[in-house]
N, C-alpha and C. Protein backbone atom coordinates (compact mmCIF):
# COMPACT_ATOMS: atom_id res chain seq x y z
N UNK A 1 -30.95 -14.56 40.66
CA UNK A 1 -31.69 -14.16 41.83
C UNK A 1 -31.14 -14.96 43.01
N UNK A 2 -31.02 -14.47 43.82
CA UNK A 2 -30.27 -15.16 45.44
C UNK A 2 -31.13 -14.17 46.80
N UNK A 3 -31.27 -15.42 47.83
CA UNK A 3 -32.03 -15.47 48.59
C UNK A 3 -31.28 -14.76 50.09
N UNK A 4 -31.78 -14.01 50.64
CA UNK A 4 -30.83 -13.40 51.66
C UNK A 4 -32.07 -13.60 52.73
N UNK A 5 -31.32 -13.54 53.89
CA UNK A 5 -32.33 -13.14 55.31
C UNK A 5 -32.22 -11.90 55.10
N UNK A 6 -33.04 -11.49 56.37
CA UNK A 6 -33.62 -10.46 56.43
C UNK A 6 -32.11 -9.05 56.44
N UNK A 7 -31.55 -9.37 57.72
CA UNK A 7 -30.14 -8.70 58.02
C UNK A 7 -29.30 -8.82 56.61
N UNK A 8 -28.82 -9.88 55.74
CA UNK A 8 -27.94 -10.08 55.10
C UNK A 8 -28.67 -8.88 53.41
N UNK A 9 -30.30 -9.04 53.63
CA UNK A 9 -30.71 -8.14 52.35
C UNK A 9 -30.62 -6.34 52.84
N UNK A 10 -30.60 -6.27 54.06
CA UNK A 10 -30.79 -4.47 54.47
C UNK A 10 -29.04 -4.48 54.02
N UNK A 11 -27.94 -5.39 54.27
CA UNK A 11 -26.75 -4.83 53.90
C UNK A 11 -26.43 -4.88 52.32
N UNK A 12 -27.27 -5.79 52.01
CA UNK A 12 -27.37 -5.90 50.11
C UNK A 12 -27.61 -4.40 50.02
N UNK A 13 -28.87 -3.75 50.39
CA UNK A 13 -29.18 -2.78 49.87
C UNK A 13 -28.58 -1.39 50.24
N UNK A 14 -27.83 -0.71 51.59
CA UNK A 14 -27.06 -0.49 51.99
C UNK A 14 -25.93 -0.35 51.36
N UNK A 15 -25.18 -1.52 50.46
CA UNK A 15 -24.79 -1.64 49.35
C UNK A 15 -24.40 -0.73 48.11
N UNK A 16 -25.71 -0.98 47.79
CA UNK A 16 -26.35 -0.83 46.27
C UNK A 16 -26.69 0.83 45.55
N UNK A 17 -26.03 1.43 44.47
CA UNK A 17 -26.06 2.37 44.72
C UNK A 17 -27.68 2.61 43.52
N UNK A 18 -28.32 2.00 43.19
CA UNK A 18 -29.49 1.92 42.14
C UNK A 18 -30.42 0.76 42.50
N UNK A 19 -31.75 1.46 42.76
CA UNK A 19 -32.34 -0.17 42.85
C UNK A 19 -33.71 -0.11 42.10
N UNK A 20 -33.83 -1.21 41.45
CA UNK A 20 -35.19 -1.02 40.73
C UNK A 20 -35.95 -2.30 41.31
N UNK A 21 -37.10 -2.25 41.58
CA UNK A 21 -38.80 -2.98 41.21
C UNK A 21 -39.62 -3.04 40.18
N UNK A 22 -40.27 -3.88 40.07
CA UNK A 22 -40.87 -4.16 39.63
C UNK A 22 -43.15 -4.26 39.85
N UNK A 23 -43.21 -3.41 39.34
CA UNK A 23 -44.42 -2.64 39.88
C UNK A 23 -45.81 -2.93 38.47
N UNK A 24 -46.85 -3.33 39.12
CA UNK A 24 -48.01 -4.11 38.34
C UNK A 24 -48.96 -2.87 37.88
N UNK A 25 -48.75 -2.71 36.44
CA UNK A 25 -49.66 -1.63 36.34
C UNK A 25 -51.22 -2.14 36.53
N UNK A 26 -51.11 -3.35 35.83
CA UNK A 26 -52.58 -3.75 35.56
C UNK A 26 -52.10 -5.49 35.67
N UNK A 27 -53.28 -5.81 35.57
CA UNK A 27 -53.36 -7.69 35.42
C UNK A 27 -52.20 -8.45 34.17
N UNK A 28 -52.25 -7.18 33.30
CA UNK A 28 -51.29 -7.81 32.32
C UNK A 28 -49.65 -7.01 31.75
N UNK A 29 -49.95 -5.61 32.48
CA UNK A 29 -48.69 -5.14 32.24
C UNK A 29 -47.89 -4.50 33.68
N UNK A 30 -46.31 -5.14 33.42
CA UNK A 30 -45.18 -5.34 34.89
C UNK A 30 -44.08 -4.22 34.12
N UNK A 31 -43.77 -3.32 34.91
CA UNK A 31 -43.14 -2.27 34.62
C UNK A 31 -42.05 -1.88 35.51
N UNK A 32 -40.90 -1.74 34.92
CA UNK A 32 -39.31 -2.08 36.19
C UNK A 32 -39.32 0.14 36.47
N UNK A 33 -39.10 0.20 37.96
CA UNK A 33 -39.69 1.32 38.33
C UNK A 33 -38.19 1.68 39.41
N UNK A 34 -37.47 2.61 39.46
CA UNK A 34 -36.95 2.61 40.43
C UNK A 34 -36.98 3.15 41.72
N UNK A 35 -36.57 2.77 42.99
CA UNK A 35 -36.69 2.66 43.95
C UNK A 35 -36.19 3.67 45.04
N UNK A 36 -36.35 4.12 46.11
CA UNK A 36 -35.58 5.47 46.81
C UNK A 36 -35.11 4.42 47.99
N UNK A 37 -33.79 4.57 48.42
CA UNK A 37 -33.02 3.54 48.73
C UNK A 37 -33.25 3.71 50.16
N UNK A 38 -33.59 5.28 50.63
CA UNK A 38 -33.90 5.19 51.94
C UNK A 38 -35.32 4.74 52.22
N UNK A 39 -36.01 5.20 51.63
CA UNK A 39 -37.79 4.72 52.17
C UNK A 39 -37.64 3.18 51.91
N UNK A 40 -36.82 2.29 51.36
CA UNK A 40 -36.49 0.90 51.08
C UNK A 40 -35.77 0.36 52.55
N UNK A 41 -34.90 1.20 53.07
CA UNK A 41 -34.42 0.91 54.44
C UNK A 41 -34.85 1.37 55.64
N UNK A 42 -36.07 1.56 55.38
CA UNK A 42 -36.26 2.36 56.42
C UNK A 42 -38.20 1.60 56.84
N UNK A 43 -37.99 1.01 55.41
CA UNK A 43 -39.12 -0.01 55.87
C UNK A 43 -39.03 -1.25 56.12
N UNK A 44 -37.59 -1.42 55.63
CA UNK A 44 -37.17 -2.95 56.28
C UNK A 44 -36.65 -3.06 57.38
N UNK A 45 -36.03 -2.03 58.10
CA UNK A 45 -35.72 -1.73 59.66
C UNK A 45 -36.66 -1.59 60.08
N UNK A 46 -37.55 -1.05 60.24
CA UNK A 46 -38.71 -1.43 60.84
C UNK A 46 -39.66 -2.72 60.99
N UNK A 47 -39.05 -3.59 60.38
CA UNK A 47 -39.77 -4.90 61.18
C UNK A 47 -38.63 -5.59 62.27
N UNK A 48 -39.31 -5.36 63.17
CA UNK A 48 -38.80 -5.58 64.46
C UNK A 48 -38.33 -7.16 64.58
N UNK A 49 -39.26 -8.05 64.32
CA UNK A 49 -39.34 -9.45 64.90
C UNK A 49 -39.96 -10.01 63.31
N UNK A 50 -38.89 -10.57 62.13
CA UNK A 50 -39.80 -10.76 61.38
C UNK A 50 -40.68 -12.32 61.58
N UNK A 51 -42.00 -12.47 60.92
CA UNK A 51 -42.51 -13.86 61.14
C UNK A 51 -41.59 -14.81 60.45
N UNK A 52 -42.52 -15.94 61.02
CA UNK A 52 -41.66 -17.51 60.12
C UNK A 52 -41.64 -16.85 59.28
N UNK A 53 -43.06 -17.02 58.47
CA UNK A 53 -43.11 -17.11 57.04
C UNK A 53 -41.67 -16.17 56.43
N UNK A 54 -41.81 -15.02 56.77
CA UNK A 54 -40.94 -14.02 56.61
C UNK A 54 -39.35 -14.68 56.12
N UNK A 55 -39.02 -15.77 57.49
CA UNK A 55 -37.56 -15.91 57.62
C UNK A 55 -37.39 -17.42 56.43
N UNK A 56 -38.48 -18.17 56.86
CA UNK A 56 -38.82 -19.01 55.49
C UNK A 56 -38.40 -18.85 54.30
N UNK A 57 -38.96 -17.82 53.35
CA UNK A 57 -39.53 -17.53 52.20
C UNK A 57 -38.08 -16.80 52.09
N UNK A 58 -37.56 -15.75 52.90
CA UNK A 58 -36.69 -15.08 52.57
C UNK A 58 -36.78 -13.52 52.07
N UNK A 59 -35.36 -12.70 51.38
CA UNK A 59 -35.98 -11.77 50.53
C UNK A 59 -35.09 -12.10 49.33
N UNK A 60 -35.42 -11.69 48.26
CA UNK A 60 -34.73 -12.23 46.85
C UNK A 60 -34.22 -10.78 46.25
N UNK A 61 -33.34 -10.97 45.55
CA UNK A 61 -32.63 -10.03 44.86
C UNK A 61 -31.45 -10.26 43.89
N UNK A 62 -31.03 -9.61 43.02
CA UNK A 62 -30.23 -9.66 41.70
C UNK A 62 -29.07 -8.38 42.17
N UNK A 63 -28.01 -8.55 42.62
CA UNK A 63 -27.34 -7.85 42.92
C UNK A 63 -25.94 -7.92 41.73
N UNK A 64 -26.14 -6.67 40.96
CA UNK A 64 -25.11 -6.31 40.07
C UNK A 64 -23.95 -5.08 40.26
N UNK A 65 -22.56 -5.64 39.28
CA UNK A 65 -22.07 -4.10 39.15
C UNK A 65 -22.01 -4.34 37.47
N UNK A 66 -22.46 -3.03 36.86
CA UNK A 66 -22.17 -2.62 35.94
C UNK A 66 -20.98 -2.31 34.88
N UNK A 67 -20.63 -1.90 33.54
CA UNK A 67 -19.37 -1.82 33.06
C UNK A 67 -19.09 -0.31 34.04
N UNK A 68 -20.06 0.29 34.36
CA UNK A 68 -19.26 1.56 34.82
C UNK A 68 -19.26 1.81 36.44
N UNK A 69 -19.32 0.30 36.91
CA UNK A 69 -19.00 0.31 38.24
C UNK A 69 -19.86 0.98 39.37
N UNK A 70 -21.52 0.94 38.65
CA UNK A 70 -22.93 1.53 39.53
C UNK A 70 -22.76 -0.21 40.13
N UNK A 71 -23.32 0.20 41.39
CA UNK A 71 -24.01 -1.46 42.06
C UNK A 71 -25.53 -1.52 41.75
N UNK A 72 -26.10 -2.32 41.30
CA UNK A 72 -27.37 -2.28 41.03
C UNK A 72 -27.77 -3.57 41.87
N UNK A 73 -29.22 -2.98 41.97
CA UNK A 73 -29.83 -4.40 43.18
C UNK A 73 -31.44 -4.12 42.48
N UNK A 74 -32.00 -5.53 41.79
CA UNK A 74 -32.77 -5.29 41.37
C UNK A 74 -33.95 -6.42 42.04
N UNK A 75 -35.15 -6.26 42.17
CA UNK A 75 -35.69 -7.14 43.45
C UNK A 75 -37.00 -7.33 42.48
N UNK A 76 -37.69 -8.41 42.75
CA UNK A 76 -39.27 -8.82 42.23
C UNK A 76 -40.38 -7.91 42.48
């Protein structure tokens, strides 16, 4: 997992030709779900001015290529 700003994760994903999350069904079961790459960029362009906390904390991601040469970007 590696930590990107804000700019350096929209070009991670931009990137990436597969992306999965990770999505809480319930209190005890986490289920890897994949992701639509535009509604993913299109909500991270839209923060205009991000907060501290935001630039702080960061965004995290697992950025892979595969044996068959997919880019995968897989995020918390």
């Amino acid at each position: 997992m590696k930590r990107y700003s804000l700019k350096e994760f929209i070009e991670v994903v931009e990137n990436a030709d597969i992306i999965y999350g990770q999505i809480s069904l319930n209190a005890g079961v986490r289920v890897t779900a994949r992701l639509k790459k535009k509604t993913l960029l299109t909500s991270l362009k839209s923060i205009k001015k991000p907060s501290l906390y935001q630039e702080e904390i960061g965004y995290y991601g697992d950025f892979q290529i595969d044996d068959k040469g997919h880019k995968i970007l897989k995020v918390p």
